[in-house]
PDB file of N, CA and C in Angstrom:
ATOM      1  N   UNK A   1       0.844  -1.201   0.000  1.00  0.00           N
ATOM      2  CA  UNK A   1       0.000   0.000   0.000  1.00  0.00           C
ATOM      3  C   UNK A   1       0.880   1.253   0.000  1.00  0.00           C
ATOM      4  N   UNK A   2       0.699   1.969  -0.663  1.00  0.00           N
ATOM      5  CA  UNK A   2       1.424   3.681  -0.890  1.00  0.00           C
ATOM      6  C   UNK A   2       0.914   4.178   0.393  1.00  0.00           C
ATOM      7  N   UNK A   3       2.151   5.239   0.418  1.00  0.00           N
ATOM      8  CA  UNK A   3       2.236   5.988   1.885  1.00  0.00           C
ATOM      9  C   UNK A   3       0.478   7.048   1.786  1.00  0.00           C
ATOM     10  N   UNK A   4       0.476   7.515   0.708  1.00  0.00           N
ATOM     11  CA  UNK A   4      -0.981   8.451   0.099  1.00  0.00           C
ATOM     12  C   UNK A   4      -2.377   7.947   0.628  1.00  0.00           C
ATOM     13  N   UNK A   5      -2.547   6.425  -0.094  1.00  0.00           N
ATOM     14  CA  UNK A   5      -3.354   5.745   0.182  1.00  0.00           C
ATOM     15  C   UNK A   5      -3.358   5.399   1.479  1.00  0.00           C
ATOM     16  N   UNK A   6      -2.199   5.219   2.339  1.00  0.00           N
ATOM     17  CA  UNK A   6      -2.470   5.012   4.070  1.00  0.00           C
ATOM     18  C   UNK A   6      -2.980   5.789   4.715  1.00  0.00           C
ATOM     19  N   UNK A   7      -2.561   7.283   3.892  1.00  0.00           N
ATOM     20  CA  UNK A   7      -2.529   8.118   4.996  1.00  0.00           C
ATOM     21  C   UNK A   7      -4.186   8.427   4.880  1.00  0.00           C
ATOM     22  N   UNK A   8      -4.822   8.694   3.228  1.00  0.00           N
ATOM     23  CA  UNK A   8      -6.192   8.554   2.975  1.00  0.00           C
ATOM     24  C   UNK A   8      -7.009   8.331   3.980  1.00  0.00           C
ATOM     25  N   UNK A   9      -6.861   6.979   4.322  1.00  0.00           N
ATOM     26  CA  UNK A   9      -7.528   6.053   5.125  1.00  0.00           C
ATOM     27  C   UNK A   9      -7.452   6.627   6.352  1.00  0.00           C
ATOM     28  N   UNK A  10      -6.561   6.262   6.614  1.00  0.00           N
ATOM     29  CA  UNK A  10      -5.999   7.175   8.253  1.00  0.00           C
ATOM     30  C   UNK A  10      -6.997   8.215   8.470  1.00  0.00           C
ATOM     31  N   UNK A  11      -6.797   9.979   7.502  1.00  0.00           N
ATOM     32  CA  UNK A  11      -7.424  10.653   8.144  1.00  0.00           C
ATOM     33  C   UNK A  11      -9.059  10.201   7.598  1.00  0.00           C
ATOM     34  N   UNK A  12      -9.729   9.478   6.648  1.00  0.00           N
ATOM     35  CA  UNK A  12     -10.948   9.263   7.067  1.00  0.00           C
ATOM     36  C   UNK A  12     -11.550   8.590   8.086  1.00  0.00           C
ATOM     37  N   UNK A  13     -10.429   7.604   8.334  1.00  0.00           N
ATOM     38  CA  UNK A  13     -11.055   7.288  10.204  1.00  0.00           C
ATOM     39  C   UNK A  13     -11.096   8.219  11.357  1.00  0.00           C
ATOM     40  N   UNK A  14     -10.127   9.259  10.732  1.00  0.00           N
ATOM     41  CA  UNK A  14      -9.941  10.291  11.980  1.00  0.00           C
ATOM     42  C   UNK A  14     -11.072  11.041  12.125  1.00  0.00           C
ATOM     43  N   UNK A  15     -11.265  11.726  10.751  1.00  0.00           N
ATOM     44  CA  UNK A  15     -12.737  12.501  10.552  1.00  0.00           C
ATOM     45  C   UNK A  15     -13.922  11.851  11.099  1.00  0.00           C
ATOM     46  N   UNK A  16     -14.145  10.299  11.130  1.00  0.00           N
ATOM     47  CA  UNK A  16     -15.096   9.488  11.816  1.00  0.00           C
ATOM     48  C   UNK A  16     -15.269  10.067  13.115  1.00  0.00           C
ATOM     49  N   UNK A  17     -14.015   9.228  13.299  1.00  0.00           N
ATOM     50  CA  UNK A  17     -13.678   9.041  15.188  1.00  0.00           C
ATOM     51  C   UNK A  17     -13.812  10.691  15.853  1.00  0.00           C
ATOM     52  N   UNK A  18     -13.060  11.531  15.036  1.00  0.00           N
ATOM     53  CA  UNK A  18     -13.217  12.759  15.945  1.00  0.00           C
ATOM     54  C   UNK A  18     -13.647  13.688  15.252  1.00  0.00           C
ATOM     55  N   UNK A  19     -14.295  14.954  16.318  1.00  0.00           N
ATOM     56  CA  UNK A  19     -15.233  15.828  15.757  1.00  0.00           C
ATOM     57  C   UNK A  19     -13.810  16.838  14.683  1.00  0.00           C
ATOM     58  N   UNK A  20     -14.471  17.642  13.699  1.00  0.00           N
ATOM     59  CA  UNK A  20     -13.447  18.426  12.902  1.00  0.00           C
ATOM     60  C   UNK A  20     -12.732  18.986  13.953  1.00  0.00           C
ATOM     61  N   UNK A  21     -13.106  19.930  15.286  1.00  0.00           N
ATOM     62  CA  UNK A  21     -11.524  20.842  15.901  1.00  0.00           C
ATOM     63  C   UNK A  21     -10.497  19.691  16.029  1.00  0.00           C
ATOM     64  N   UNK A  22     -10.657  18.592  16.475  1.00  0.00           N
ATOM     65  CA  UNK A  22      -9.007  17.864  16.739  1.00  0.00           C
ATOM     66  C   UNK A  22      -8.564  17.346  15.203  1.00  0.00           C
ATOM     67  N   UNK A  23      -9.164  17.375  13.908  1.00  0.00           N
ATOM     68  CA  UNK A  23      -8.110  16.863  13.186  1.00  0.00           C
ATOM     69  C   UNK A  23      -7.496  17.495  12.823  1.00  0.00           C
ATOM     70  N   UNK A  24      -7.027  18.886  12.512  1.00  0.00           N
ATOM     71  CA  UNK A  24      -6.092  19.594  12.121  1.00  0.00           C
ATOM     72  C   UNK A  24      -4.559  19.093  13.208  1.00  0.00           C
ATOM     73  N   UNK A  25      -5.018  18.805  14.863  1.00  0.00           N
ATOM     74  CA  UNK A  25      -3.884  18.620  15.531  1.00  0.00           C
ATOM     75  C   UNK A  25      -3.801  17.064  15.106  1.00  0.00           C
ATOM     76  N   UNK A  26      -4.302  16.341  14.477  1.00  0.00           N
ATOM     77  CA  UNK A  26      -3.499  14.927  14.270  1.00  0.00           C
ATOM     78  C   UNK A  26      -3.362  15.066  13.438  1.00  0.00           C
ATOM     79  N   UNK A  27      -3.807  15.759  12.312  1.00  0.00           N
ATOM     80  CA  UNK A  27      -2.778  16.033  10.887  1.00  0.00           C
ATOM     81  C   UNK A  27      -1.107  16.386  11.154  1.00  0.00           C
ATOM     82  N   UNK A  28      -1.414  17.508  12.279  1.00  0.00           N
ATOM     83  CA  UNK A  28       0.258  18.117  12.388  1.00  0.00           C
ATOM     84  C   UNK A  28       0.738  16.586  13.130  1.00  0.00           C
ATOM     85  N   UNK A  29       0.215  16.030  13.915  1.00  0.00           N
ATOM     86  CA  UNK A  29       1.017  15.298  14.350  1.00  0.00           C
ATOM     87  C   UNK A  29       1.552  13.800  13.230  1.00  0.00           C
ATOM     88  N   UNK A  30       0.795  13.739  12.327  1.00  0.00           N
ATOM     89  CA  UNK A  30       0.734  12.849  11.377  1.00  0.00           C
ATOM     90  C   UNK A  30       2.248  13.244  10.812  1.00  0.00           C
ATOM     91  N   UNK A  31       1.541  14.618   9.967  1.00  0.00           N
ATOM     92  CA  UNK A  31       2.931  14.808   9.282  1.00  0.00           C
ATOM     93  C   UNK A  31       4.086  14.896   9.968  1.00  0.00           C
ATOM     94  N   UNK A  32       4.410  14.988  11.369  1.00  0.00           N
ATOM     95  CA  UNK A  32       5.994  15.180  12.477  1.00  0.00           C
ATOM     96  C   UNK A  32       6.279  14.114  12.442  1.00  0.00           C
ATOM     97  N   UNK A  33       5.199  12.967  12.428  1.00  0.00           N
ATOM     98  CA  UNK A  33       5.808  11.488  11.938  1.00  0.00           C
ATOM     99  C   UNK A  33       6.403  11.348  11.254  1.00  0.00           C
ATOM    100  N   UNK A  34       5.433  11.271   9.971  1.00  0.00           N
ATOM    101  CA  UNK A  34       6.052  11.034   8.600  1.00  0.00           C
ATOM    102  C   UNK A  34       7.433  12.059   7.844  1.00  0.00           C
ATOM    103  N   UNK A  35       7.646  13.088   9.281  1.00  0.00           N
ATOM    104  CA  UNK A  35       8.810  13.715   8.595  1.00  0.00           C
ATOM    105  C   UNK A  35      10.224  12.969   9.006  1.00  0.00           C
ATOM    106  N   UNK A  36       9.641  12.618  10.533  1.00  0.00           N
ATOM    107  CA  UNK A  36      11.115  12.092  11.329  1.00  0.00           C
ATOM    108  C   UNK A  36      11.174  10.415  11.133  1.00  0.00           C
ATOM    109  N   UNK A  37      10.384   9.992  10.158  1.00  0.00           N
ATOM    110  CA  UNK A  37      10.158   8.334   9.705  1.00  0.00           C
ATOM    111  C   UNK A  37      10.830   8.778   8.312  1.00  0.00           C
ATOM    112  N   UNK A  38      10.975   9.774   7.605  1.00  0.00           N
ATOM    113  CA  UNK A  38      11.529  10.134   6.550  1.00  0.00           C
ATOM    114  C   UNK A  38      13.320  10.492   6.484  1.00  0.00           C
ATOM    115  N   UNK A  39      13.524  10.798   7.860  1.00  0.00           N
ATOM    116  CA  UNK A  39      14.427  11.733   8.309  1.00  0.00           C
ATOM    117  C   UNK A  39      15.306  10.195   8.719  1.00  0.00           C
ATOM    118  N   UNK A  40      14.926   9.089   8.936  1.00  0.00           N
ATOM    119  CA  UNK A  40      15.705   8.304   9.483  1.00  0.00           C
ATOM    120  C   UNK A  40      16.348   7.512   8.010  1.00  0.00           C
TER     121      UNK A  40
END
């Protein structure tokens, strides 16, 4: 599975699970992942 397509998925469960104010903060935290999982 492509990193795109994971992440897809990902935030449509997020949008499920939580109301819109918290996904902008698990987006940022998504991408600090995927920067320092990049970074290694």
């Amino acid at each position: 599975m492509s990193i795109t397509a994971f992440l897809k998925k990902k935030i449509s469960k997020i949008k499920k699970r939580f109301d819109v104010q918290k996904v902008p903060m698990m987006m940022q935290k998504d991408l600090e992942t995927m920067a320092y999982l990049n970074k290694i």
